[in-house]
PDB file of N, CA and C in Angstrom:
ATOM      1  N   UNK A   1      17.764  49.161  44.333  1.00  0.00           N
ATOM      2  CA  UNK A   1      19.177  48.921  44.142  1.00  0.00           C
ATOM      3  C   UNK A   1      19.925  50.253  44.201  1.00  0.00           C
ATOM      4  N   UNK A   2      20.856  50.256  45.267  1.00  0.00           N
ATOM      5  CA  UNK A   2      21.956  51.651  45.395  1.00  0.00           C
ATOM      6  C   UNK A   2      22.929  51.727  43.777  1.00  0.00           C
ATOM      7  N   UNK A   3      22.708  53.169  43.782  1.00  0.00           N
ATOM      8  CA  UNK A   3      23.834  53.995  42.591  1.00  0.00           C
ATOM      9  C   UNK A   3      25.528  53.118  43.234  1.00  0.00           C
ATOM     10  N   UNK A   4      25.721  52.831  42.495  1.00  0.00           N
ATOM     11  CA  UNK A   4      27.353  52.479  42.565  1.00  0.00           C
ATOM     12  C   UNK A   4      27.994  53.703  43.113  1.00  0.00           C
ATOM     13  N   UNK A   5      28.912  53.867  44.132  1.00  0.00           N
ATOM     14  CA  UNK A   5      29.712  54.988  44.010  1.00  0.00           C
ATOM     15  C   UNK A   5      31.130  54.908  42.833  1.00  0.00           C
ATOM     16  N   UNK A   6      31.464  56.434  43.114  1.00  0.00           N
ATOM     17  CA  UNK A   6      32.716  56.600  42.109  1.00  0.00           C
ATOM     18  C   UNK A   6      33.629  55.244  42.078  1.00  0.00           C
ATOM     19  N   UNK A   7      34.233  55.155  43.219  1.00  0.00           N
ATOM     20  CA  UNK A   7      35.426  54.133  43.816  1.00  0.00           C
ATOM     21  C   UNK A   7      34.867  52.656  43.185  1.00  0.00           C
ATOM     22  N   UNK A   8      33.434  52.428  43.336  1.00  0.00           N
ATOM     23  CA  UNK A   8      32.933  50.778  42.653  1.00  0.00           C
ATOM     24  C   UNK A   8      32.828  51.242  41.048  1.00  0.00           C
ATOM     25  N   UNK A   9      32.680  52.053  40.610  1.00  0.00           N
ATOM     26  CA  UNK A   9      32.817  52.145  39.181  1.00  0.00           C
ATOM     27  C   UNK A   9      34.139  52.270  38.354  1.00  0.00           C
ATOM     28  N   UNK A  10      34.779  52.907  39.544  1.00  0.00           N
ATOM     29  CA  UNK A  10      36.406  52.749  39.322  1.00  0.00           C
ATOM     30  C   UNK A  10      37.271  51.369  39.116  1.00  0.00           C
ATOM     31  N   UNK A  11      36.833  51.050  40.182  1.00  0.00           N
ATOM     32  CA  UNK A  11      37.256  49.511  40.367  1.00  0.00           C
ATOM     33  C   UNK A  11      36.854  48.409  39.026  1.00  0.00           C
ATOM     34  N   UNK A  12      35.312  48.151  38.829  1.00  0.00           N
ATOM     35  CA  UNK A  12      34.854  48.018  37.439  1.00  0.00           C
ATOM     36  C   UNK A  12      35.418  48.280  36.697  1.00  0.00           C
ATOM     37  N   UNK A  13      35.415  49.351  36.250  1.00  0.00           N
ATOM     38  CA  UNK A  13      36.391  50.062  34.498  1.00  0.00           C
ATOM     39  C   UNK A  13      37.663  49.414  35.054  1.00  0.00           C
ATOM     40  N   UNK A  14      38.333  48.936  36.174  1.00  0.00           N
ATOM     41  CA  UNK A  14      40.116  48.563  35.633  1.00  0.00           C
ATOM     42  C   UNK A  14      39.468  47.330  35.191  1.00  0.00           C
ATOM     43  N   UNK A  15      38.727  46.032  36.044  1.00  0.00           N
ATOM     44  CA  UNK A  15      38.414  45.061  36.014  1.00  0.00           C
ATOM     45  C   UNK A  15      38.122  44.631  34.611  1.00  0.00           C
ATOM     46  N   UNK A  16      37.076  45.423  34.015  1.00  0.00           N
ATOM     47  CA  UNK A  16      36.745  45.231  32.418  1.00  0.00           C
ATOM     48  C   UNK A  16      37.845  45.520  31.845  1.00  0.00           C
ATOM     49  N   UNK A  17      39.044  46.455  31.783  1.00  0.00           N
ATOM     50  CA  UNK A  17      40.059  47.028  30.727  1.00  0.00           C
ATOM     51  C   UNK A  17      41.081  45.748  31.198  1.00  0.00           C
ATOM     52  N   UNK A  18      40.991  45.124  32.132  1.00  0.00           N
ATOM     53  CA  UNK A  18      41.884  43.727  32.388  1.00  0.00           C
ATOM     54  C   UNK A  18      41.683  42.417  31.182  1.00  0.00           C
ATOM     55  N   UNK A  19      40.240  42.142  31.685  1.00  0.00           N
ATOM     56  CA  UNK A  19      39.287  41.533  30.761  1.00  0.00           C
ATOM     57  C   UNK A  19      39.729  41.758  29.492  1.00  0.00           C
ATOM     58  N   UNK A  20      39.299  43.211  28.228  1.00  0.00           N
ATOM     59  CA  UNK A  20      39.667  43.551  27.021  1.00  0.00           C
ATOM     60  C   UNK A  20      41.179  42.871  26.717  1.00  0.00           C
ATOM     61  N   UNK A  21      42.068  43.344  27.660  1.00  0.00           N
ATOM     62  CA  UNK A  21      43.251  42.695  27.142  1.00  0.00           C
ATOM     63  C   UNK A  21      43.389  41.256  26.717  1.00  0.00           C
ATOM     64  N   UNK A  22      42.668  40.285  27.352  1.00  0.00           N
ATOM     65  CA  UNK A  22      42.410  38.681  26.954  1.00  0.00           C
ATOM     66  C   UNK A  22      42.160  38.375  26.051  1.00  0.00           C
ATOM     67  N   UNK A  23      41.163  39.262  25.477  1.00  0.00           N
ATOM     68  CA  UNK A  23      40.410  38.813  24.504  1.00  0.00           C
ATOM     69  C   UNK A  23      41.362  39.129  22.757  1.00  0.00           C
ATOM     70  N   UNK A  24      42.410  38.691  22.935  1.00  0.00           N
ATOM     71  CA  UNK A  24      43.879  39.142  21.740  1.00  0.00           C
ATOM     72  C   UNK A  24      43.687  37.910  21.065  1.00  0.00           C
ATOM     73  N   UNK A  25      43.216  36.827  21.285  1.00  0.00           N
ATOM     74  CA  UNK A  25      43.354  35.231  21.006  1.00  0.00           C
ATOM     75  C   UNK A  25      44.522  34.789  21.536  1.00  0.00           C
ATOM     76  N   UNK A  26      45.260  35.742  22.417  1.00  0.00           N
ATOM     77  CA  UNK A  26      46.020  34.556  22.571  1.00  0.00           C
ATOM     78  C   UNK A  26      46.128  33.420  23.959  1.00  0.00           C
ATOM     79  N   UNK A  27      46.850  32.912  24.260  1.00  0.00           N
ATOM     80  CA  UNK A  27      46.363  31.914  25.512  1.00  0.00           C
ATOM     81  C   UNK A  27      47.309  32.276  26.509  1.00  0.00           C
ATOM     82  N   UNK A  28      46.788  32.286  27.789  1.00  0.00           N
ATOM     83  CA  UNK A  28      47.559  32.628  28.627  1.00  0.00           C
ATOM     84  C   UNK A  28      47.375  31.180  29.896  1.00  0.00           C
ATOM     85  N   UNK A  29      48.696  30.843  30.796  1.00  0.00           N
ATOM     86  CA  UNK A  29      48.397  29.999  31.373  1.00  0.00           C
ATOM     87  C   UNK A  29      48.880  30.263  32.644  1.00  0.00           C
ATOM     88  N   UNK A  30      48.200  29.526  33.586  1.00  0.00           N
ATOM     89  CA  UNK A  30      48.108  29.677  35.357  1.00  0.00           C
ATOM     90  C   UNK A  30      48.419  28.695  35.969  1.00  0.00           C
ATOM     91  N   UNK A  31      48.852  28.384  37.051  1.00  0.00           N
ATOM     92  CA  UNK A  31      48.674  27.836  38.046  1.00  0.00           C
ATOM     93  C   UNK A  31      47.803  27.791  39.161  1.00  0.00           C
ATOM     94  N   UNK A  32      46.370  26.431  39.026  1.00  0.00           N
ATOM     95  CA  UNK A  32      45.125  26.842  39.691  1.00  0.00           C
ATOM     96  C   UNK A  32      45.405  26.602  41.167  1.00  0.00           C
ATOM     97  N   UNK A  33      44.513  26.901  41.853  1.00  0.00           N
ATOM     98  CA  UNK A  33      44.182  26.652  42.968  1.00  0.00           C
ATOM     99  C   UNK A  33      44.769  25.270  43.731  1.00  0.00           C
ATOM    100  N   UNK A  34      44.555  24.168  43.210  1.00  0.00           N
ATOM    101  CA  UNK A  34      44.715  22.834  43.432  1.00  0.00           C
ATOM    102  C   UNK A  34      45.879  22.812  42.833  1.00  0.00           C
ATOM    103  N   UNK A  35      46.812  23.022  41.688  1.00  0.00           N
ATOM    104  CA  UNK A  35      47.916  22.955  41.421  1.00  0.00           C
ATOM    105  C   UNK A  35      47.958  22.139  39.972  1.00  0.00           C
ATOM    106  N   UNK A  36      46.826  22.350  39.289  1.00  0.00           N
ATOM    107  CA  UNK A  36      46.985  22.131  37.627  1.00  0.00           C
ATOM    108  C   UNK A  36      46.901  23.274  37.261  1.00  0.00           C
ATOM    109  N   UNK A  37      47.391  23.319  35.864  1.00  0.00           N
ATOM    110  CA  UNK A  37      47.571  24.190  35.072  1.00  0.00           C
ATOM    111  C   UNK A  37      46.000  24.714  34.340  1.00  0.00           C
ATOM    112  N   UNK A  38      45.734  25.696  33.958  1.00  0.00           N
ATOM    113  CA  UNK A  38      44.808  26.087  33.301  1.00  0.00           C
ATOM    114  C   UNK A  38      45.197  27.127  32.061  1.00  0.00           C
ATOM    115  N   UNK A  39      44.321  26.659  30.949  1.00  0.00           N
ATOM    116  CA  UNK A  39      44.993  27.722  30.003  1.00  0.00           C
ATOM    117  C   UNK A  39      43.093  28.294  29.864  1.00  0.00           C
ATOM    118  N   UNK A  40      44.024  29.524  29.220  1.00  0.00           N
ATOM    119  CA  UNK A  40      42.807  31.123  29.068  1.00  0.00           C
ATOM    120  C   UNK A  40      42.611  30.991  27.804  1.00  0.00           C
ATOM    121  N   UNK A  41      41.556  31.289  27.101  1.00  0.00           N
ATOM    122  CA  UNK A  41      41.972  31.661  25.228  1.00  0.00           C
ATOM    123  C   UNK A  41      41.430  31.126  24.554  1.00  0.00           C
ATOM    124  N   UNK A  42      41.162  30.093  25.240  1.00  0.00           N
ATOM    125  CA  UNK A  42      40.523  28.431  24.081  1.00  0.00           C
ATOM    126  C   UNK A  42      38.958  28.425  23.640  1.00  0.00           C
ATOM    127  N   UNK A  43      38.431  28.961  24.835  1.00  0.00           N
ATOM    128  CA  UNK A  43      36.802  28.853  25.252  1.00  0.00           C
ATOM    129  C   UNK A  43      36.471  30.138  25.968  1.00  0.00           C
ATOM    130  N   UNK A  44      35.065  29.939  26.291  1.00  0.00           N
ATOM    131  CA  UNK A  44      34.507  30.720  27.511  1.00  0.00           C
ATOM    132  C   UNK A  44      35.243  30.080  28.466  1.00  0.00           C
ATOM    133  N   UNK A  45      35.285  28.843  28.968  1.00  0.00           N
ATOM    134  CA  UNK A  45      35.717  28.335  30.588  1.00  0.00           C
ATOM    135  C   UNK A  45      37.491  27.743  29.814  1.00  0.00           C
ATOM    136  N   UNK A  46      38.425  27.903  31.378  1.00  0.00           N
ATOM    137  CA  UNK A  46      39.480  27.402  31.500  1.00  0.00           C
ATOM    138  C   UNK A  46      39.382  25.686  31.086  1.00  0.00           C
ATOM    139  N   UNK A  47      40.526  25.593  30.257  1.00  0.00           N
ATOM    140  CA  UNK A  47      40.728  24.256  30.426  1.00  0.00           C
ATOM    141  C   UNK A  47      41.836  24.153  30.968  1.00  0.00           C
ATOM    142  N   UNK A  48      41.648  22.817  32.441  1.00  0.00           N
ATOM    143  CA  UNK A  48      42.205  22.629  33.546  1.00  0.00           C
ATOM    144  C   UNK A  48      42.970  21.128  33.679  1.00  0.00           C
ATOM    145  N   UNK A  49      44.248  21.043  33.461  1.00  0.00           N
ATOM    146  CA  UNK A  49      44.893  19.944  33.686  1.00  0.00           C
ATOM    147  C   UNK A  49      45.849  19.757  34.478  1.00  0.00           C
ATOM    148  N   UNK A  50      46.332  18.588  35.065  1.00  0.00           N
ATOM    149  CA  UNK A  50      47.237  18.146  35.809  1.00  0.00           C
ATOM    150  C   UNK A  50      48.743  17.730  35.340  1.00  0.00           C
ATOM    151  N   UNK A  51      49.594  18.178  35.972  1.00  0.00           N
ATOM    152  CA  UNK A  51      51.054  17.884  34.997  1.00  0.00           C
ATOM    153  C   UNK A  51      51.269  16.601  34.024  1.00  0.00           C
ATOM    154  N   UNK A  52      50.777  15.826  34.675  1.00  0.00           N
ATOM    155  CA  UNK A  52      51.096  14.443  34.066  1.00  0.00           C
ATOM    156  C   UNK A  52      49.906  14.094  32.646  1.00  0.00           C
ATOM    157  N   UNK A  53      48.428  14.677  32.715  1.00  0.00           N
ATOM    158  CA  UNK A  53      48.347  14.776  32.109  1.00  0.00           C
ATOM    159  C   UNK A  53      48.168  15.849  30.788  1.00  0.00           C
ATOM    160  N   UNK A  54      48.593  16.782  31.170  1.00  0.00           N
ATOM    161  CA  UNK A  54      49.507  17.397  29.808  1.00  0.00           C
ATOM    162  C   UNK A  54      50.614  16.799  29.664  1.00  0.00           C
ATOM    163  N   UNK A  55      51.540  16.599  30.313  1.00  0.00           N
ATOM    164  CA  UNK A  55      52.889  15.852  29.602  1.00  0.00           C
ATOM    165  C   UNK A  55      51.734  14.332  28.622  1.00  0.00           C
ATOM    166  N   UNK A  56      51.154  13.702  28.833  1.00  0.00           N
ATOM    167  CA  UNK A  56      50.052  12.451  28.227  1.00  0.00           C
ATOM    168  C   UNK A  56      49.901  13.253  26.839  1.00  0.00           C
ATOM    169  N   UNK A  57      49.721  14.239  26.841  1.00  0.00           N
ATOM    170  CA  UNK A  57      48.609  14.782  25.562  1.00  0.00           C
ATOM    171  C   UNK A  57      49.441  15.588  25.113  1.00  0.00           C
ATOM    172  N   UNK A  58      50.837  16.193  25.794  1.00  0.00           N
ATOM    173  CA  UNK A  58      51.502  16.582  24.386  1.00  0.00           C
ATOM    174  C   UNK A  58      52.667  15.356  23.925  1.00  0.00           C
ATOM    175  N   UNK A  59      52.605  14.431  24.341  1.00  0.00           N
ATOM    176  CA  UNK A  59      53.381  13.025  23.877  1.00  0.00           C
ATOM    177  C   UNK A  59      52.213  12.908  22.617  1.00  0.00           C
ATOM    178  N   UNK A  60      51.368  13.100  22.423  1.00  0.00           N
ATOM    179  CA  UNK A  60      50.281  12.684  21.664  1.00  0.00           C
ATOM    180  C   UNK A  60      50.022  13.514  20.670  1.00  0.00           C
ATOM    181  N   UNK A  61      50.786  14.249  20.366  1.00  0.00           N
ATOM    182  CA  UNK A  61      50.364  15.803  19.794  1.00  0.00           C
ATOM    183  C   UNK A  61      50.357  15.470  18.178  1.00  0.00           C
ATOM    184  N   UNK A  62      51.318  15.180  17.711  1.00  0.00           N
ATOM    185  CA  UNK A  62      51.378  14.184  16.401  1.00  0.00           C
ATOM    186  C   UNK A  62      50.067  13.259  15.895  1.00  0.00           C
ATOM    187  N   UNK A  63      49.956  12.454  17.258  1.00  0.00           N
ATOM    188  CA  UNK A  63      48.565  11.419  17.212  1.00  0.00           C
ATOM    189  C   UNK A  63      47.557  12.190  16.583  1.00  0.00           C
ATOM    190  N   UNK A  64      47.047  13.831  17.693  1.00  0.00           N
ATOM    191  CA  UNK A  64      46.015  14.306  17.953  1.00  0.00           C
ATOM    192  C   UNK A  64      45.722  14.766  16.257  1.00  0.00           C
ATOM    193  N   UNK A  65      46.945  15.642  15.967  1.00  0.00           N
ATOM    194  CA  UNK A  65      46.974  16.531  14.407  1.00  0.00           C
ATOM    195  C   UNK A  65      46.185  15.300  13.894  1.00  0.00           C
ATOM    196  N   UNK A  66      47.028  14.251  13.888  1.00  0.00           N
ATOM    197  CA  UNK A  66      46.587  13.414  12.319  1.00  0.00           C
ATOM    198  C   UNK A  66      45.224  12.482  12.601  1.00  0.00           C
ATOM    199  N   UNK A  67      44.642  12.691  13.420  1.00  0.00           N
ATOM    200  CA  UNK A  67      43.116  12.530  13.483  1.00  0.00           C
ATOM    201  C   UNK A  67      42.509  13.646  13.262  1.00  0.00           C
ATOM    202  N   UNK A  68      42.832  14.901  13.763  1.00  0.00           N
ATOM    203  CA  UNK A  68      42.013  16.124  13.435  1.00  0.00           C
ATOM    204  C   UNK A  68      41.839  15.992  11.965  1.00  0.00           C
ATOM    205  N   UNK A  69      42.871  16.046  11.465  1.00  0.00           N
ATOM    206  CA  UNK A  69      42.710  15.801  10.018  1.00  0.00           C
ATOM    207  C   UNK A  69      41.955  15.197   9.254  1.00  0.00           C
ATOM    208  N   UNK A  70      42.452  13.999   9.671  1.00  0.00           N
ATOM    209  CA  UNK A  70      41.695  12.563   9.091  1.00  0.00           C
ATOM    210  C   UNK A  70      39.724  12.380   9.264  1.00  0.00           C
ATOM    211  N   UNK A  71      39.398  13.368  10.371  1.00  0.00           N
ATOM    212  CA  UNK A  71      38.090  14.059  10.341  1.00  0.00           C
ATOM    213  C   UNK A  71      37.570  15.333  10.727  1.00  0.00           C
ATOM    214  N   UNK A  72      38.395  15.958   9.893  1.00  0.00           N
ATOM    215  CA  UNK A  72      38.109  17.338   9.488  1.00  0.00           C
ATOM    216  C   UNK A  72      36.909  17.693   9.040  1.00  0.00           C
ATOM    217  N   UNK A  73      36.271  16.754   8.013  1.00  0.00           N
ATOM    218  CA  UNK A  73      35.228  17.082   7.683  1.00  0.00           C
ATOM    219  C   UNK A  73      33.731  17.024   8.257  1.00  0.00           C
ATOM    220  N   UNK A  74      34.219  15.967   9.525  1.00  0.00           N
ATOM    221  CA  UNK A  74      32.957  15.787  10.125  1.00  0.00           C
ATOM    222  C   UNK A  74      33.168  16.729  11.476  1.00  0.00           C
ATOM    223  N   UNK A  75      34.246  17.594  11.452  1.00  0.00           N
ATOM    224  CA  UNK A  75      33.972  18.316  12.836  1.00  0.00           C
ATOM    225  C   UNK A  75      33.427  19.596  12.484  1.00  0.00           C
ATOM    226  N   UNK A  76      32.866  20.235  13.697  1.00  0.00           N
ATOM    227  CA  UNK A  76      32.047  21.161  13.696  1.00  0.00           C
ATOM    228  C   UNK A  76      33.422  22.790  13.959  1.00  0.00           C
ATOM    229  N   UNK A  77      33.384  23.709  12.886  1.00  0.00           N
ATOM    230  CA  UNK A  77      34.278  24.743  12.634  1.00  0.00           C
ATOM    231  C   UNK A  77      33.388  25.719  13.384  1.00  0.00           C
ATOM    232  N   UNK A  78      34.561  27.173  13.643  1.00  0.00           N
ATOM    233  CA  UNK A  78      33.674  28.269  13.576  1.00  0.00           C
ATOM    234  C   UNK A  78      34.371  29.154  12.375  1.00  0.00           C
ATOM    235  N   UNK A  79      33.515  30.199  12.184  1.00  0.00           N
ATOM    236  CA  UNK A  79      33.861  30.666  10.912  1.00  0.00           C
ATOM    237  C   UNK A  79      34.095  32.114  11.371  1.00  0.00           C
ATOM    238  N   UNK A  80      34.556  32.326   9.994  1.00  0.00           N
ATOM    239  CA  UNK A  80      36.188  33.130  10.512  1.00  0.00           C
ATOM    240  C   UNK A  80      35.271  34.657  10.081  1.00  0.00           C
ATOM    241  N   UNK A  81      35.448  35.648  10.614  1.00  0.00           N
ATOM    242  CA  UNK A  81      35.226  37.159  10.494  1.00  0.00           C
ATOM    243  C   UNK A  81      35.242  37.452   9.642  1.00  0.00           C
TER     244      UNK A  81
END
């Protein structure tokens, strides 16, 4: 396997210092390829939806809370730092 030159290690270090910035928690969102939305932040992988259904699921947003709630105890948390 060839030594990387300067210019590919260059390129790398912006690529990773792009990366670092993401990782803030907060969510950032796109316009994919195909033309749904994807948000950054949530997971390892994008979650990828279509206009109509996000407009579906934030009509529901009220719904969603008061089930989260209502089984809170049986969902699986991560724990905090």
């Amino acid at each position: 396997m060839a030594e990387p030159t300067y210019e590919e290690l260059k390129a790398r270090l912006a690529e990773l210092e792009k990366q670092g910035t993401r990782r803030t928690g907060s969510l950032e969102f796109r316009v994919s390829e195909k033309g749904g939305v994807s948000v950054y932040g949530l997971g390892r992988f994008p979650v990828t939806l279509y206009y109509e259904q996000w407009v579906r699921l934030l009509e529901q947003a009220e719904k969603l809370r008061s089930f989260l709630e209502e089984n809170k105890a049986r969902l699986k948390m991560k724990e905090k730092p």
